[in-house]
C-alpha atoms as a PDB file:
ATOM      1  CA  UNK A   1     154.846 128.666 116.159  1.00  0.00           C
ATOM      2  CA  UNK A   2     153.676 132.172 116.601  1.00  0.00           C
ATOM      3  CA  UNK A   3     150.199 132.779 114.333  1.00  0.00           C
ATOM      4  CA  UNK A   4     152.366 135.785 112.706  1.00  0.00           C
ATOM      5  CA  UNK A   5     154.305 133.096 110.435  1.00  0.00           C
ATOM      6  CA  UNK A   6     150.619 130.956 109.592  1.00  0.00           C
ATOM      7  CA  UNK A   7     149.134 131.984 105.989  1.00  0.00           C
ATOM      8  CA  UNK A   8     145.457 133.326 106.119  1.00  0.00           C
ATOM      9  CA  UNK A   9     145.012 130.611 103.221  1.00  0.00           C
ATOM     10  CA  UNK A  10     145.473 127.370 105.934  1.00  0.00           C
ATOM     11  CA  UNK A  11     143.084 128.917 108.154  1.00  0.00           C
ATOM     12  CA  UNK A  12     140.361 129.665 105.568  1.00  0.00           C
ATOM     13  CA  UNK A  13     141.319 125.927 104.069  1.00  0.00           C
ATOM     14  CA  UNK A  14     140.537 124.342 107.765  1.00  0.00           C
ATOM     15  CA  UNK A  15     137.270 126.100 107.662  1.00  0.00           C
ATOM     16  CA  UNK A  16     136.429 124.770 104.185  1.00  0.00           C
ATOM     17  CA  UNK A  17     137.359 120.731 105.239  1.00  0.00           C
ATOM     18  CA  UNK A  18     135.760 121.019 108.568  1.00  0.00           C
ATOM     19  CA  UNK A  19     132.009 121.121 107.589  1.00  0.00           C
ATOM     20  CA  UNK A  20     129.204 120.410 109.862  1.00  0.00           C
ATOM     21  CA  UNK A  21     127.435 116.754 109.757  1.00  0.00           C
ATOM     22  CA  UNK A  22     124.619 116.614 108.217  1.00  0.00           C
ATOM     23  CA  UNK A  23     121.814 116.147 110.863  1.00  0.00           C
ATOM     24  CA  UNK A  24     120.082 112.849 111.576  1.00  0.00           C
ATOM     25  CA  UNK A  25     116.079 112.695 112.201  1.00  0.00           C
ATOM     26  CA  UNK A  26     115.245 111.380 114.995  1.00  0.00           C
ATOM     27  CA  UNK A  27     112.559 109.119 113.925  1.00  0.00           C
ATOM     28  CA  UNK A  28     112.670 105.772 112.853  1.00  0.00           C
ATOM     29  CA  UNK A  29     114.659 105.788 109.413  1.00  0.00           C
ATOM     30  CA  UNK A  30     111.602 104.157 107.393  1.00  0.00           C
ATOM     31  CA  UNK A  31     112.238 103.699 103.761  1.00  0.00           C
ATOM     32  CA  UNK A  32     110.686 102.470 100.821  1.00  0.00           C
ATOM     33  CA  UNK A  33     111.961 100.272  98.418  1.00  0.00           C
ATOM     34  CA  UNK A  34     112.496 103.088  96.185  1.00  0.00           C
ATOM     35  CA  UNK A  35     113.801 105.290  98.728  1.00  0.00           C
ATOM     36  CA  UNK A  36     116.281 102.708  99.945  1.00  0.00           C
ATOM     37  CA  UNK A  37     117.481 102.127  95.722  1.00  0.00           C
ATOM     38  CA  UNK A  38     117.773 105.938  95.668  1.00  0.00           C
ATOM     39  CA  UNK A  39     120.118 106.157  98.978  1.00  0.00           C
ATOM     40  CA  UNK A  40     122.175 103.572  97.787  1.00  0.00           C
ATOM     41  CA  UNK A  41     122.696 105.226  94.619  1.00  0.00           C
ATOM     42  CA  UNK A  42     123.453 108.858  95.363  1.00  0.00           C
ATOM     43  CA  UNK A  43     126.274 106.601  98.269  1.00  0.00           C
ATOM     44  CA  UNK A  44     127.959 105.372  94.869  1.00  0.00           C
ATOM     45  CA  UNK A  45     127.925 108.515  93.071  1.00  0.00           C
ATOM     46  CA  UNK A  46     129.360 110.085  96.201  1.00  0.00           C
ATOM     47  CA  UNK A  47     132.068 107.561  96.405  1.00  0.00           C
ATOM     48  CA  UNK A  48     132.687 107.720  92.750  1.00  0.00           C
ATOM     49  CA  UNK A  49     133.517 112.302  93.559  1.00  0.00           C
ATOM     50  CA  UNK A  50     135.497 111.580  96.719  1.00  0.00           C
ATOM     51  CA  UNK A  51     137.487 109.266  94.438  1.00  0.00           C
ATOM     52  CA  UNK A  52     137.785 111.440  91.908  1.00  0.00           C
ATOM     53  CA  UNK A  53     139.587 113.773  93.858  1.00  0.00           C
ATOM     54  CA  UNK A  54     142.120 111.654  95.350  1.00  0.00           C
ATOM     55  CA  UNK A  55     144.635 112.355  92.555  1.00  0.00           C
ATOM     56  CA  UNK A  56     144.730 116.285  93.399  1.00  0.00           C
ATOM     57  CA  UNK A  57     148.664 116.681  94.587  1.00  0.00           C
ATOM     58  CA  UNK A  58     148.047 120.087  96.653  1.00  0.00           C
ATOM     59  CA  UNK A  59     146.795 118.612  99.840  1.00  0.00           C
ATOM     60  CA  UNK A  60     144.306 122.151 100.620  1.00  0.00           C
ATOM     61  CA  UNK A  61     142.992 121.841  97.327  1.00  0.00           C
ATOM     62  CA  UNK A  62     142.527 118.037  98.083  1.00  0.00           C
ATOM     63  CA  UNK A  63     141.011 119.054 101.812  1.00  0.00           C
ATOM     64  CA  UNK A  64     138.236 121.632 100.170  1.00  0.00           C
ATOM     65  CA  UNK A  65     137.452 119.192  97.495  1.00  0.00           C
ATOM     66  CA  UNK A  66     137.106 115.879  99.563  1.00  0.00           C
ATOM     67  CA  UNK A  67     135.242 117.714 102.669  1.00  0.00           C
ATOM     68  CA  UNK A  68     131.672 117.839 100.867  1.00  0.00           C
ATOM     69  CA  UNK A  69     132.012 114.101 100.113  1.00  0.00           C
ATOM     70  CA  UNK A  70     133.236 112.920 103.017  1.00  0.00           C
ATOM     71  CA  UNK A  71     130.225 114.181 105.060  1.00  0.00           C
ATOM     72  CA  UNK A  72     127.774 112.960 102.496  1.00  0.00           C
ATOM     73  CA  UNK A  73     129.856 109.509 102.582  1.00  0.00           C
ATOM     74  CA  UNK A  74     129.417 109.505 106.554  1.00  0.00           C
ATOM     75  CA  UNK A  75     125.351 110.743 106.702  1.00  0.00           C
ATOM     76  CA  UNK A  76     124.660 108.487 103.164  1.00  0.00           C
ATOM     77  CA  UNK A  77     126.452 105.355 105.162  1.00  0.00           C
ATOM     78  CA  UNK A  78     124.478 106.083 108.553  1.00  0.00           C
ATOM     79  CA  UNK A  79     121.016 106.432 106.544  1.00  0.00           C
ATOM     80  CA  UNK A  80     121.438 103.348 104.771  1.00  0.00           C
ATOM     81  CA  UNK A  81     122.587 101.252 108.295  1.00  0.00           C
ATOM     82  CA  UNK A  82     119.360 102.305 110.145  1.00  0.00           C
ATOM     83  CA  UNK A  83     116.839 102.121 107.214  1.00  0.00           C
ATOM     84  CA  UNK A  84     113.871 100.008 108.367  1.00  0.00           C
ATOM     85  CA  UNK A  85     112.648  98.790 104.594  1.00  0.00           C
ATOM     86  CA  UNK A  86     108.611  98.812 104.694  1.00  0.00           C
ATOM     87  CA  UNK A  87     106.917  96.866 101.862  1.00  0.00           C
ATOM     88  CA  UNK A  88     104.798  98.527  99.652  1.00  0.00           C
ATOM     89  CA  UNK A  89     101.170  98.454 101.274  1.00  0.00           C
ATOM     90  CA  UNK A  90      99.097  95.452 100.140  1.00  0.00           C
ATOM     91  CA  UNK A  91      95.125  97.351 100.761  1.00  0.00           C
ATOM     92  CA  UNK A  92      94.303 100.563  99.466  1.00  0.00           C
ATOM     93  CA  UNK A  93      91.805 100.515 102.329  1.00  0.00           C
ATOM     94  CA  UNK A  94      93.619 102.697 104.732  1.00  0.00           C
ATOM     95  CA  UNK A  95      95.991 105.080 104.367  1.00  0.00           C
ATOM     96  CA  UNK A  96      99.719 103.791 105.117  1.00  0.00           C
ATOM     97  CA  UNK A  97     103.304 103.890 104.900  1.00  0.00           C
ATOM     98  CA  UNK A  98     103.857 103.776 100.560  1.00  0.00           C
ATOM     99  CA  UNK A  99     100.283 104.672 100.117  1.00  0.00           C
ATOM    100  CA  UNK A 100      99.656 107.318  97.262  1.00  0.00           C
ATOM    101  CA  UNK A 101      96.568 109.793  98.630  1.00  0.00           C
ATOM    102  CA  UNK A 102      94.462 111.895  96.677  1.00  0.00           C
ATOM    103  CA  UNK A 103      92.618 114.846  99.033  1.00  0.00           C
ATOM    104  CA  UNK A 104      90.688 117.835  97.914  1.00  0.00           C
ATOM    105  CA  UNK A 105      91.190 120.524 100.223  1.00  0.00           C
ATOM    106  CA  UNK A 106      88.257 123.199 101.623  1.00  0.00           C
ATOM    107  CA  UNK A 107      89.394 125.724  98.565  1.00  0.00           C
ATOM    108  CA  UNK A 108      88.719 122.931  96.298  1.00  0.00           C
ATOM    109  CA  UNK A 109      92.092 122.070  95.245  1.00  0.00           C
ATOM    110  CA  UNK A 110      92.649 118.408  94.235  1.00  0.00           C
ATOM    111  CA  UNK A 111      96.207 117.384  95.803  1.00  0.00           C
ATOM    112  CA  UNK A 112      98.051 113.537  95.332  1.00  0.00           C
ATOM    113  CA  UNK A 113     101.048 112.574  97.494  1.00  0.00           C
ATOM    114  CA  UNK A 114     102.677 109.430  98.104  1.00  0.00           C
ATOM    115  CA  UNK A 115     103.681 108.795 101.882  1.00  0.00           C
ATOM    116  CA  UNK A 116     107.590 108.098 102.025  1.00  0.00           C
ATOM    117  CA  UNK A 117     110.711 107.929 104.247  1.00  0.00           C
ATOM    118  CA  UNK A 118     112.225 111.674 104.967  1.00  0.00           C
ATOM    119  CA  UNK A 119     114.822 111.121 102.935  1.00  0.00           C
ATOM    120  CA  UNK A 120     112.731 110.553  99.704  1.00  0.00           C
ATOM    121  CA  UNK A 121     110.512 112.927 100.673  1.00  0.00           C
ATOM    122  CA  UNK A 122     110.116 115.622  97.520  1.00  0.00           C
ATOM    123  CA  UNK A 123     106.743 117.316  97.706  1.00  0.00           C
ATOM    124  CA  UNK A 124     107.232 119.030  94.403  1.00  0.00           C
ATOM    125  CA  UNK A 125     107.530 115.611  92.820  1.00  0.00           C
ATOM    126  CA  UNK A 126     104.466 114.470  94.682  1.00  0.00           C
ATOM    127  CA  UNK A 127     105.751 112.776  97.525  1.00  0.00           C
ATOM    128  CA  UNK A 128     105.817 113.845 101.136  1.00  0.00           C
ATOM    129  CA  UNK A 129     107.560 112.278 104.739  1.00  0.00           C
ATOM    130  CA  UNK A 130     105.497 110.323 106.533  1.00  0.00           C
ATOM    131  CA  UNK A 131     106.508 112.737 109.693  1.00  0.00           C
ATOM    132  CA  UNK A 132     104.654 115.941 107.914  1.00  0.00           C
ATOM    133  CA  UNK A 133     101.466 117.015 109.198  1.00  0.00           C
ATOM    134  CA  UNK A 134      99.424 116.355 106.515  1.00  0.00           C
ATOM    135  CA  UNK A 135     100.637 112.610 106.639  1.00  0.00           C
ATOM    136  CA  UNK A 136      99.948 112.128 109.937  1.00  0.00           C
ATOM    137  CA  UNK A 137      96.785 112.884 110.180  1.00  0.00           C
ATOM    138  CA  UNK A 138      95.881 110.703 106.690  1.00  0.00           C
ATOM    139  CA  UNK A 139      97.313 107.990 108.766  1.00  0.00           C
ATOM    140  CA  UNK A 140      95.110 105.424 109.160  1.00  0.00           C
ATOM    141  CA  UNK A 141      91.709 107.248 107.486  1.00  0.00           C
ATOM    142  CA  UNK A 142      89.534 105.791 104.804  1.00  0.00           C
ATOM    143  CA  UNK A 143      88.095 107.182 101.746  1.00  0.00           C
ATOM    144  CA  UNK A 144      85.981 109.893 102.492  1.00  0.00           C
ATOM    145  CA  UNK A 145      87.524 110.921 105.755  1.00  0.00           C
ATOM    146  CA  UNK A 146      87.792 114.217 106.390  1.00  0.00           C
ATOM    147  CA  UNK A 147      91.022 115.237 108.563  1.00  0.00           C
ATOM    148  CA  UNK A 148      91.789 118.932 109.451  1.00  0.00           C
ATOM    149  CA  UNK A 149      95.041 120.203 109.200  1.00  0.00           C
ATOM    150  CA  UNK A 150      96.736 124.054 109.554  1.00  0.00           C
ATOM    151  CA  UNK A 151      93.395 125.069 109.243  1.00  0.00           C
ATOM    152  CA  UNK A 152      92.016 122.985 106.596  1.00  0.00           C
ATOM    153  CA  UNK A 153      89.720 120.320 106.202  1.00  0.00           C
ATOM    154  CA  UNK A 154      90.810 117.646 103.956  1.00  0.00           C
ATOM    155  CA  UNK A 155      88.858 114.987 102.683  1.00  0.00           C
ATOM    156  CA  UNK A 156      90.359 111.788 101.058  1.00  0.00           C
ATOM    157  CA  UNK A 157      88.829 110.909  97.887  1.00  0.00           C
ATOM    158  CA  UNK A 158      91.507 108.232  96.589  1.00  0.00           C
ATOM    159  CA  UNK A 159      93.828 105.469  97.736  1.00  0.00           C
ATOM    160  CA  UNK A 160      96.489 103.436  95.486  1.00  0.00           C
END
């Protein structure tokens, strides 16, 4: 069939229904228990929107409305079959995967993070991915360490 006799619409639909994946990290998928609860979770409520738009009847409304779930059904499912679940750390000691840090950075700014998986990550909320720069170098430091970082010097002053 010549493109002349194709409607814009189906090629503008195929666009919408053919979205990217969602990239994968490539480091070790390390979770917490929390972050493993909260993966699970948004997989359900995805499920719960693809299946909610099964019933549509026109099958390019049912395309654009499915393709968003679908990919989050696919990266959700992937995340969740590699997640390496670390427990909670048992010292407060060291810094480690789970580990809440409290710094106070050169312009004396007084900064707590908890050390997470990427996908829990949320440094607004007060958590950051354990493959950040700032966690990486708390790695493995004690309380009253002082770790540079872009520039700064950080010094821990508190581990839970």
């Amino acid at each position: 069939m010549s493109v002349a006799f194709t409607k814009e619409e189906s090629a503008e639909t195929a666009a919408e229904t053919l979205l990217p994946a969602r990239p994968i990290s490539p480091h070790p998928n390390l979770v917490t228990e929390t972050g493993l609860k909260a993966l699970e979770l948004q997989l359900q409520e995805v499920r719960a929107a693809y299946a909610a738009v099964e019933d549509i009847d026109d099958v390019n409304e049912k395309r654009r409305q499915t393709a968003g779930p679908l990919r989050d059904i696919r990266y959700l499912s992937e995340r969740i079959s590699t997640a390496q679940l670390i427990p909670a750390p048992t010292s407060t000691d060291m810094v480690s995967f789970g580990s809440t840090v409290t710094f106070e950075r050169d312009d004396g700014r007084v900064q707590t993070y908890r050390i997470v998986g990427e996908d829990e990550a949320d440094p607004k909320a007060g958590s950051i991915s354990y493959v950040s720069p700032v966690a990486r170098v708390l790695h493995g430091k004690a309380v009253g360490d002082v770790v540079s970082v872009g520039g700064q010097d950080l010094e821990i002053i508190a581990i839970a």
